[in-house]
PDB file of N, CA and C in Angstrom:
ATOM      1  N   UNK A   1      13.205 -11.141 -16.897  1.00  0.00           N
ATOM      2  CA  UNK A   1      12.706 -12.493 -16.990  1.00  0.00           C
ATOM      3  C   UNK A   1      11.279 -12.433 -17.508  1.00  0.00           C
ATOM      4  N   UNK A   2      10.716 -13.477 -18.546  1.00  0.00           N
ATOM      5  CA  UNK A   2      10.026 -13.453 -19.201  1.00  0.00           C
ATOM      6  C   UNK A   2       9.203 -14.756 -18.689  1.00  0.00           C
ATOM      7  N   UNK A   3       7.498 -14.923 -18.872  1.00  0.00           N
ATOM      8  CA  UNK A   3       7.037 -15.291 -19.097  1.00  0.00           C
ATOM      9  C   UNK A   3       6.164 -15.824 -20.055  1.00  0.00           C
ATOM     10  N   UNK A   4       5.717 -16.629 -21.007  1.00  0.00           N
ATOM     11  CA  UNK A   4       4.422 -16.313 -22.209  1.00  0.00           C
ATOM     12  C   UNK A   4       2.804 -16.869 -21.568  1.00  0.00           C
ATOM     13  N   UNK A   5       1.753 -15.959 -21.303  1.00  0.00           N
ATOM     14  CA  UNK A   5       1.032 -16.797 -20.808  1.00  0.00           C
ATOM     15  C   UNK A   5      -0.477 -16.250 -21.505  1.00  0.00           C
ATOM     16  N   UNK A   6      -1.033 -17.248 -21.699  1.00  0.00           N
ATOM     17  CA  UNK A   6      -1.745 -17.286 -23.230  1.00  0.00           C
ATOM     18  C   UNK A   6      -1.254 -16.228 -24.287  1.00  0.00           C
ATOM     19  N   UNK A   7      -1.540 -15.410 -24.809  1.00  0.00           N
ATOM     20  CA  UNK A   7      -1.206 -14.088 -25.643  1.00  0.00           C
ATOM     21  C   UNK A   7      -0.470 -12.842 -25.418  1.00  0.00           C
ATOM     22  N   UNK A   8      -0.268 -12.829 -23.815  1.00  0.00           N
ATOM     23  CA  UNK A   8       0.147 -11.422 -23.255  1.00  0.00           C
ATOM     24  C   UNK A   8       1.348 -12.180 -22.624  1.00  0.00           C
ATOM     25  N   UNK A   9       2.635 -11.234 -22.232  1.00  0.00           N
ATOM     26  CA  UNK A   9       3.492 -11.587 -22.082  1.00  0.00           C
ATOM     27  C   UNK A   9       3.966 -11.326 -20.337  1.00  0.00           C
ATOM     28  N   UNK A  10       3.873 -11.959 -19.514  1.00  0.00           N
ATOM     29  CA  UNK A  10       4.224 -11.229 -18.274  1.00  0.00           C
ATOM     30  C   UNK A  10       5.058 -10.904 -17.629  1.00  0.00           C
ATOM     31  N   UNK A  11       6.053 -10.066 -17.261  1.00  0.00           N
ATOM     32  CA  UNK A  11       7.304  -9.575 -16.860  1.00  0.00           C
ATOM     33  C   UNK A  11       7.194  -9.620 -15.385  1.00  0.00           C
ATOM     34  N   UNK A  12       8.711 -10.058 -14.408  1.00  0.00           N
ATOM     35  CA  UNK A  12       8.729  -9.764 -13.548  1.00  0.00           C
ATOM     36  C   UNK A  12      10.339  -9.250 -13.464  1.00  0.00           C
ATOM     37  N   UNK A  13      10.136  -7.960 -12.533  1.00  0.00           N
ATOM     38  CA  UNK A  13      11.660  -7.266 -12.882  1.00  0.00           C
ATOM     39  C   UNK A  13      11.884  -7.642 -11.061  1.00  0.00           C
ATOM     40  N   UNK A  14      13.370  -8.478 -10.678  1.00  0.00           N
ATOM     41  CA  UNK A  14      13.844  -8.523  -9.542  1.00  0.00           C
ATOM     42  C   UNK A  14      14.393  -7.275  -9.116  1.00  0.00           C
ATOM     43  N   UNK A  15      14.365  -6.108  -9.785  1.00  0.00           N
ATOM     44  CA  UNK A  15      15.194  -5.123  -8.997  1.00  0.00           C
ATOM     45  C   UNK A  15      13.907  -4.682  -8.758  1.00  0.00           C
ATOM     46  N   UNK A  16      13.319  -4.341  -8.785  1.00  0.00           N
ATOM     47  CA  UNK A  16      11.866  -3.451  -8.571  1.00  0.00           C
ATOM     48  C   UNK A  16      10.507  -4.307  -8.039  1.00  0.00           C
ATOM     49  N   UNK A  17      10.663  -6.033  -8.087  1.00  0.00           N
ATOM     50  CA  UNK A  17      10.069  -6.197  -6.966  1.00  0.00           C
ATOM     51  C   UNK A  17       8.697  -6.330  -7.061  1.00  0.00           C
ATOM     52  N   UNK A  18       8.151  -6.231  -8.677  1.00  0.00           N
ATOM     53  CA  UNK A  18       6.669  -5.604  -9.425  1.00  0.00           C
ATOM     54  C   UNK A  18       6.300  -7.143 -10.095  1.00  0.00           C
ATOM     55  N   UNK A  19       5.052  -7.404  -9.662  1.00  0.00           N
ATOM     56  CA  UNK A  19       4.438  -8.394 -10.997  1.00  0.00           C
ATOM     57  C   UNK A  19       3.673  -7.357 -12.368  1.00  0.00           C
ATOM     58  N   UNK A  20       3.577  -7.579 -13.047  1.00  0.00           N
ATOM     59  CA  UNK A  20       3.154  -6.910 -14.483  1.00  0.00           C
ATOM     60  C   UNK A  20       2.454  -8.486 -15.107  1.00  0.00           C
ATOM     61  N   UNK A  21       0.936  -7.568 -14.801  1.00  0.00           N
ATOM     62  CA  UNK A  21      -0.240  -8.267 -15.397  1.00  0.00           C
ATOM     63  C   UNK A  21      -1.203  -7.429 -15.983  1.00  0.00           C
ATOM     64  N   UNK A  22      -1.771  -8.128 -16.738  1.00  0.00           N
ATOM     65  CA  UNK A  22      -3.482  -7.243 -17.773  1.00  0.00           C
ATOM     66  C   UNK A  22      -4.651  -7.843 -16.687  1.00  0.00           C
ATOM     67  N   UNK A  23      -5.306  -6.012 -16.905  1.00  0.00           N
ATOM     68  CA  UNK A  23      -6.426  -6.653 -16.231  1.00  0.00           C
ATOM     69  C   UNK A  23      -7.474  -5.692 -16.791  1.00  0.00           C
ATOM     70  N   UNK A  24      -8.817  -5.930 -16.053  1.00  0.00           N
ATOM     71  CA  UNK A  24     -10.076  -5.155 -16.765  1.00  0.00           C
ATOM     72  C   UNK A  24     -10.598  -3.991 -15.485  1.00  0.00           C
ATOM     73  N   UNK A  25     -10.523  -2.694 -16.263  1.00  0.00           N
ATOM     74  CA  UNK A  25     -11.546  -2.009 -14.747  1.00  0.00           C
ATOM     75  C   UNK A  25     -12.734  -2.123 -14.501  1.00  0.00           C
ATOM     76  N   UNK A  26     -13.011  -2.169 -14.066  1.00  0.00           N
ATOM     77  CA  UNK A  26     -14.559  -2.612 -13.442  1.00  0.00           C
ATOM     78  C   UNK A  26     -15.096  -1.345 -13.032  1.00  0.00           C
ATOM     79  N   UNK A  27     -14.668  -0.188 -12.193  1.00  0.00           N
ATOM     80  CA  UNK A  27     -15.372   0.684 -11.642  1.00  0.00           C
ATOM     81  C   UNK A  27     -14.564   2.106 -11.469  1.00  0.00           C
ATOM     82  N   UNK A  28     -14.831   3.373 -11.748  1.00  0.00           N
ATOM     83  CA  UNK A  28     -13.822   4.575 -11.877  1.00  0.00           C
ATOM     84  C   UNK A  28     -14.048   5.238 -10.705  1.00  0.00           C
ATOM     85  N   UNK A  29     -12.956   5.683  -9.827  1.00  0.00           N
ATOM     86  CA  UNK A  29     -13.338   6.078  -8.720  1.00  0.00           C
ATOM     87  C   UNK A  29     -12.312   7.463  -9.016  1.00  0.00           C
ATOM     88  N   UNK A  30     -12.311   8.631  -7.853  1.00  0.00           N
ATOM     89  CA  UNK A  30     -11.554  10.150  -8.174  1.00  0.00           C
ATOM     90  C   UNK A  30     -10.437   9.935  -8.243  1.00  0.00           C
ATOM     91  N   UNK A  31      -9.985  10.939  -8.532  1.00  0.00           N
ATOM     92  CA  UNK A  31      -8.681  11.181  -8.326  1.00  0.00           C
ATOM     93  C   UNK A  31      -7.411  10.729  -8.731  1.00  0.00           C
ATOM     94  N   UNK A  32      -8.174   9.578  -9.804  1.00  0.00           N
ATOM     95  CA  UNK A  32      -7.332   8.599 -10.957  1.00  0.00           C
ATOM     96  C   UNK A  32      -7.358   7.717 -11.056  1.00  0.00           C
ATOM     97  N   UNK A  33      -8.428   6.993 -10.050  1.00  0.00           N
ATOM     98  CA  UNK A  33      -8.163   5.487  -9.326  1.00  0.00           C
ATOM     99  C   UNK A  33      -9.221   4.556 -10.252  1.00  0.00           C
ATOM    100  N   UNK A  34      -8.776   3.356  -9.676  1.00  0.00           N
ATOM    101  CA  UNK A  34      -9.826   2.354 -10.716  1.00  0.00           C
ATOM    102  C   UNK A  34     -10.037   0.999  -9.697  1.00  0.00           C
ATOM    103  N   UNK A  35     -10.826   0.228 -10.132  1.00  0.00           N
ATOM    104  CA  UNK A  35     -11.005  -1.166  -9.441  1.00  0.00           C
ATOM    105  C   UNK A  35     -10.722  -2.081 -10.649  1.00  0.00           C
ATOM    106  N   UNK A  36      -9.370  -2.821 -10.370  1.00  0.00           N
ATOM    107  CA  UNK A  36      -9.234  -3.655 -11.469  1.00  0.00           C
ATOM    108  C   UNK A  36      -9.110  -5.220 -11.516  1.00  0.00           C
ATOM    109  N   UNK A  37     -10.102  -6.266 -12.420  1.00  0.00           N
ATOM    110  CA  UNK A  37     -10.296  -7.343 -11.810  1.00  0.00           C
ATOM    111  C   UNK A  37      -8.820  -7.739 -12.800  1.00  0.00           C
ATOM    112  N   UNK A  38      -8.283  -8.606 -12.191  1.00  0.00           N
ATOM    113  CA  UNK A  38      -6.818  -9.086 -13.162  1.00  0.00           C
ATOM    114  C   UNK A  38      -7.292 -10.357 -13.772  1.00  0.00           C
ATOM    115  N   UNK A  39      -6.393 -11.292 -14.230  1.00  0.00           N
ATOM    116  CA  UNK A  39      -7.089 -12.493 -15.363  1.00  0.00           C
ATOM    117  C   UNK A  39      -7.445 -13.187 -14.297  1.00  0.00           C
ATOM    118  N   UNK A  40      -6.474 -13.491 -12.860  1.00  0.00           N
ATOM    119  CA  UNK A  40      -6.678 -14.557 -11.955  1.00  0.00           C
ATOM    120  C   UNK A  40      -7.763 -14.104 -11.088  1.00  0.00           C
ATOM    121  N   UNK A  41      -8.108 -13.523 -11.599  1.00  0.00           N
ATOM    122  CA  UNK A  41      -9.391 -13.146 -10.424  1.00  0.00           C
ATOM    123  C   UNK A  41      -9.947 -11.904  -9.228  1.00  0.00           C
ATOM    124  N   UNK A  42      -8.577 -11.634  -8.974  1.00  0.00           N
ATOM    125  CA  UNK A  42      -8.001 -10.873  -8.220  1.00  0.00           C
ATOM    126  C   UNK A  42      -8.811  -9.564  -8.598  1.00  0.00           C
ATOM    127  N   UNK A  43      -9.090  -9.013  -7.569  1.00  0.00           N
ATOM    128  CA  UNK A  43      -9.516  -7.402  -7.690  1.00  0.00           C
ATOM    129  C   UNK A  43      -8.438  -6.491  -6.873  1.00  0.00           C
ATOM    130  N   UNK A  44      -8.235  -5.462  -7.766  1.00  0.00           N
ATOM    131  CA  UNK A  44      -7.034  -4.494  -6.882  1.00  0.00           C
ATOM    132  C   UNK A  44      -7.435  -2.814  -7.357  1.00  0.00           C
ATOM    133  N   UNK A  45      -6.977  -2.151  -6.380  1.00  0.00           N
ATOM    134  CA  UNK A  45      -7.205  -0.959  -6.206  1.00  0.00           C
ATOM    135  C   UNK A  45      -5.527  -0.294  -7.378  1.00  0.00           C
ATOM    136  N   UNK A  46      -6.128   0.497  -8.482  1.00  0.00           N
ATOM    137  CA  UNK A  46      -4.971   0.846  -9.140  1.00  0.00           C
ATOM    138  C   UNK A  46      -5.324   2.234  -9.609  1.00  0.00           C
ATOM    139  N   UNK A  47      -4.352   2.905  -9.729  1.00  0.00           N
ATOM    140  CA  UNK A  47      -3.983   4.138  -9.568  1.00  0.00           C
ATOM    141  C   UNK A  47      -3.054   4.422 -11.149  1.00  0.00           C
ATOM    142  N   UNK A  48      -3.119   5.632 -11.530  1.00  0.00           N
ATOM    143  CA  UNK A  48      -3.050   6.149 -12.713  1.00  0.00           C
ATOM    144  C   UNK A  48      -1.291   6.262 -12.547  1.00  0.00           C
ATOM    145  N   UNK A  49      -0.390   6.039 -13.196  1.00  0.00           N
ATOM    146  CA  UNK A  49       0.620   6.244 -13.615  1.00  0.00           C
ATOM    147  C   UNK A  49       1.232   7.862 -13.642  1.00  0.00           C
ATOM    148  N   UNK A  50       2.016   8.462 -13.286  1.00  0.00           N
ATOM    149  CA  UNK A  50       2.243  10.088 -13.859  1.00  0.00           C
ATOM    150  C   UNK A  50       2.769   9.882 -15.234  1.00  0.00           C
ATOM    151  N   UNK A  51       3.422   9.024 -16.525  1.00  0.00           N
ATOM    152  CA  UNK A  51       3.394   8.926 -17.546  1.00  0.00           C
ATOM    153  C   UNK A  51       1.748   8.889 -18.464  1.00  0.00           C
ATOM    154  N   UNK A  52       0.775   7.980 -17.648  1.00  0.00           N
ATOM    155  CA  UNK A  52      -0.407   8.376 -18.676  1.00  0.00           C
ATOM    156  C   UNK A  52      -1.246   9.623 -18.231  1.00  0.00           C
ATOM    157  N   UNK A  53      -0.823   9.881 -16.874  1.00  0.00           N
ATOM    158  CA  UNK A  53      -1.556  11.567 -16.410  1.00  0.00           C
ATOM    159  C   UNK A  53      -1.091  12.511 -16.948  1.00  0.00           C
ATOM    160  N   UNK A  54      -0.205  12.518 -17.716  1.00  0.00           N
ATOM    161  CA  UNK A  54       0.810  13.834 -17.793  1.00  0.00           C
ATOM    162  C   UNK A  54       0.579  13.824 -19.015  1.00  0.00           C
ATOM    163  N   UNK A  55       0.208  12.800 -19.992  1.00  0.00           N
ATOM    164  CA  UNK A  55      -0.206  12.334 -21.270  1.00  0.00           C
ATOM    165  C   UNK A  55      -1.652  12.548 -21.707  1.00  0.00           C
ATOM    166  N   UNK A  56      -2.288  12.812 -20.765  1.00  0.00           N
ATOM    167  CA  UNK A  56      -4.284  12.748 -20.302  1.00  0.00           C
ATOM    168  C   UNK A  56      -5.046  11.982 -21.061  1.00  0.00           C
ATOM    169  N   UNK A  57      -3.916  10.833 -20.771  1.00  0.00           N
ATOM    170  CA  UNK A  57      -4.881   9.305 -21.696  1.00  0.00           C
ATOM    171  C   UNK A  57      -6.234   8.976 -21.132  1.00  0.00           C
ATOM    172  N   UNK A  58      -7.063   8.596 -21.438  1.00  0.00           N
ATOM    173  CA  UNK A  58      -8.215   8.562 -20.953  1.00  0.00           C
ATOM    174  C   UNK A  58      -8.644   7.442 -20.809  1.00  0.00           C
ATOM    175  N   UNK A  59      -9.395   6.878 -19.824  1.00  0.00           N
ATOM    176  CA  UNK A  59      -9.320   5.308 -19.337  1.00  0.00           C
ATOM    177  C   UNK A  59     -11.451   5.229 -18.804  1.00  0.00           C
ATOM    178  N   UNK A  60     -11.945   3.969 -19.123  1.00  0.00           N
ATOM    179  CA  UNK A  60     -12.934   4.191 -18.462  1.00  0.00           C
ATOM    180  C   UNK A  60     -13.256   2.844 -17.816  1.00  0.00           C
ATOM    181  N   UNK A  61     -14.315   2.225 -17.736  1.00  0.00           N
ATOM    182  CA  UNK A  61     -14.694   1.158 -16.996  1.00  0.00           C
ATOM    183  C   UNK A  61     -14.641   0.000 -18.355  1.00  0.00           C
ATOM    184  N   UNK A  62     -14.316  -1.185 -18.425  1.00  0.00           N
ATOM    185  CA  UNK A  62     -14.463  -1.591 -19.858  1.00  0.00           C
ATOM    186  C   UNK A  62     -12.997  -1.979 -20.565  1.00  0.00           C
ATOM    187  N   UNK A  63     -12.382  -1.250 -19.891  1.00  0.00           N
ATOM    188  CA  UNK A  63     -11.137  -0.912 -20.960  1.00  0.00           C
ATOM    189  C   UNK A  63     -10.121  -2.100 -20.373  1.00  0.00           C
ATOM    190  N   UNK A  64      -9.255  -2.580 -21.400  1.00  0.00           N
ATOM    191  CA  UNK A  64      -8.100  -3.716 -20.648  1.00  0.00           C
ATOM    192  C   UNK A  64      -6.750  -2.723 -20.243  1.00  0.00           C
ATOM    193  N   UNK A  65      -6.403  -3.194 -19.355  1.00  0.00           N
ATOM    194  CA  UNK A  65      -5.265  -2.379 -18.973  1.00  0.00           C
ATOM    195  C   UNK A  65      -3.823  -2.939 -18.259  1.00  0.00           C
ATOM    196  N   UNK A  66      -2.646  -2.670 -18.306  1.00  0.00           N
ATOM    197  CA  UNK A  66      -1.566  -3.217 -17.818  1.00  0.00           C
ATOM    198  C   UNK A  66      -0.907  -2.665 -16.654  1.00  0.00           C
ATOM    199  N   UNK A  67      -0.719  -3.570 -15.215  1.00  0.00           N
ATOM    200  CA  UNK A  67      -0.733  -3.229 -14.321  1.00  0.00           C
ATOM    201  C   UNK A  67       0.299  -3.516 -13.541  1.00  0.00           C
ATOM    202  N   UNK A  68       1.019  -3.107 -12.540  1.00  0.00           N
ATOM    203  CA  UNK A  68       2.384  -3.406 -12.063  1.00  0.00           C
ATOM    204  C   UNK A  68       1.545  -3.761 -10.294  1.00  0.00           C
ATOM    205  N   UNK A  69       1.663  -4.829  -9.672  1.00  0.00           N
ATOM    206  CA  UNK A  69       1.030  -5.058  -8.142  1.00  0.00           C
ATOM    207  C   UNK A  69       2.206  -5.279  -7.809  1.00  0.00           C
ATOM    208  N   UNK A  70       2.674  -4.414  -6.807  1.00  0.00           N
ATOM    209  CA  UNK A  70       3.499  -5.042  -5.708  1.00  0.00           C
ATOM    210  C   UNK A  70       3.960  -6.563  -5.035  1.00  0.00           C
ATOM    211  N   UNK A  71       4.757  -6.859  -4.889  1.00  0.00           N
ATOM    212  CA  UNK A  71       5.086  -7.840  -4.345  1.00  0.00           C
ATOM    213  C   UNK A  71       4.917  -7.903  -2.591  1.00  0.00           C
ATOM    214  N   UNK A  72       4.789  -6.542  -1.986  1.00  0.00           N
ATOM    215  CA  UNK A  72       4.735  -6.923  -0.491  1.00  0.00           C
ATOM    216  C   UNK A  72       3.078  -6.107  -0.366  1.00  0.00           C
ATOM    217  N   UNK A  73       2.178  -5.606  -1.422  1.00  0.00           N
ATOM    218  CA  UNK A  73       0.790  -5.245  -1.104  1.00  0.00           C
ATOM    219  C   UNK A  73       0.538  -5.285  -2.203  1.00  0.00           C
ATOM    220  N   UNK A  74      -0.256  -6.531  -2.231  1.00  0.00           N
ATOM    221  CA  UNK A  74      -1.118  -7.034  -3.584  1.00  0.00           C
ATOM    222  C   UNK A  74      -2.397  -6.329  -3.436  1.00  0.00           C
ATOM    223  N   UNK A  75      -3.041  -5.971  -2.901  1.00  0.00           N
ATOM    224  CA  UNK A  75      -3.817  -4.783  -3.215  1.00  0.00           C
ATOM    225  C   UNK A  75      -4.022  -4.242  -3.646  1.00  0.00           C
ATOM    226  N   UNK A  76      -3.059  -3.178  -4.386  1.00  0.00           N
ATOM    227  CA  UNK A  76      -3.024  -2.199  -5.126  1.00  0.00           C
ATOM    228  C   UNK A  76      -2.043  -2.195  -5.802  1.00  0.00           C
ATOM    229  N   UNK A  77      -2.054  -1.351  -6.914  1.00  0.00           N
ATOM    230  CA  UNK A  77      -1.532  -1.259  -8.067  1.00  0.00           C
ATOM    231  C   UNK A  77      -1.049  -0.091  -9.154  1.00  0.00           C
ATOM    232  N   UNK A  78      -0.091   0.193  -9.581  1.00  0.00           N
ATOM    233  CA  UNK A  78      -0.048   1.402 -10.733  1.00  0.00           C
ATOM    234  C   UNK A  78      -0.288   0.992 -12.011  1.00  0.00           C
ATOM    235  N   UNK A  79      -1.141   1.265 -12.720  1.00  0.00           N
ATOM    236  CA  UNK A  79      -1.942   1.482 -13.985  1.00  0.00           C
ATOM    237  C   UNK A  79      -0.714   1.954 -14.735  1.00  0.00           C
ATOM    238  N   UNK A  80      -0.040   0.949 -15.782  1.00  0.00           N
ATOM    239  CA  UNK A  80       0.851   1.422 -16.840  1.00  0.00           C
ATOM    240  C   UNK A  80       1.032   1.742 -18.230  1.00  0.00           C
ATOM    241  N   UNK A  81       0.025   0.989 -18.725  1.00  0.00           N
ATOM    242  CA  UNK A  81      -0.532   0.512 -19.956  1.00  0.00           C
ATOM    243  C   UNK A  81      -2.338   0.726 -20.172  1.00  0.00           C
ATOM    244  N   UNK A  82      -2.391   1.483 -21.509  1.00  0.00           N
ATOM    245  CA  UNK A  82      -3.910   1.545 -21.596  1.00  0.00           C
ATOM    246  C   UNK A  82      -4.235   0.441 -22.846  1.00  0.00           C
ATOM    247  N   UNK A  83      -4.402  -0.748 -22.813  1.00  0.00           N
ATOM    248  CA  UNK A  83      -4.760  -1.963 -24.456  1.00  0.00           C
ATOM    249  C   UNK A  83      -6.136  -1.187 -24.753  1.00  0.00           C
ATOM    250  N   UNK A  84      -7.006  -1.047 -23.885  1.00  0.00           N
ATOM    251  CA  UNK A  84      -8.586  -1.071 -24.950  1.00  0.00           C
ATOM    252  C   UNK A  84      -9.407  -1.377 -24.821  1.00  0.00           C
ATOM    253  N   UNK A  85     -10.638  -1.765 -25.337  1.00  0.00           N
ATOM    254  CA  UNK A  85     -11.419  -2.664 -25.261  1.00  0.00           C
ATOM    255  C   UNK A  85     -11.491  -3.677 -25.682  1.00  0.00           C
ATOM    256  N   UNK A  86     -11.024  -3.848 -27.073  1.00  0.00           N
ATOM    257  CA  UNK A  86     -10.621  -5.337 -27.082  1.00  0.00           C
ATOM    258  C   UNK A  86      -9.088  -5.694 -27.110  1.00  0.00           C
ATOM    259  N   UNK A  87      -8.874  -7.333 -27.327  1.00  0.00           N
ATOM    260  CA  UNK A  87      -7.626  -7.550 -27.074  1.00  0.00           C
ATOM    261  C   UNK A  87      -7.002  -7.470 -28.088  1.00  0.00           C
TER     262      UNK A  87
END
């Protein structure tokens, strides 16, 4: 199931339970982690993917990025997508 919302497209998959949104990191913390503010405002704790670790994509503060938040802990998040700096 599809959404269109301004330019980016947002997916929500019912078997898996995931919202999939773009958001911006704000701050790089160890071990893979990031602080990411999303469009709505929201700040969440997100964590590197093993597809872009295993890949050693490189991500910094700045960068837009695509993110999967849980549906039962919006909190946090897996980092899926690296867009960039700009859009």
């Amino acid at each position: 199931m599809a959404a269109a919302a301004a330019n980016w497209i947002i997916f929500f998959n019912h078997s898996q339970q995931k919202w999939v949104a773009k958001g911006l990191i704000t701050e790089s913390l160890p071990n893979g982690m990031f602080w990411v503010r999303l469009e709505n405002g929201d700040v969440v704790l997100g964590y590197v993917s093993g597809k872009i670790r295993r890949n050693s994509i490189r991500m910094l503060p700045g960068d837009y990025v695509k993110i999967e938040v849980s549906r039962y802990d919006s909190t946090r998040g897996r980092i899926v997508y690296r867009i960039g700096k700009d859009l």
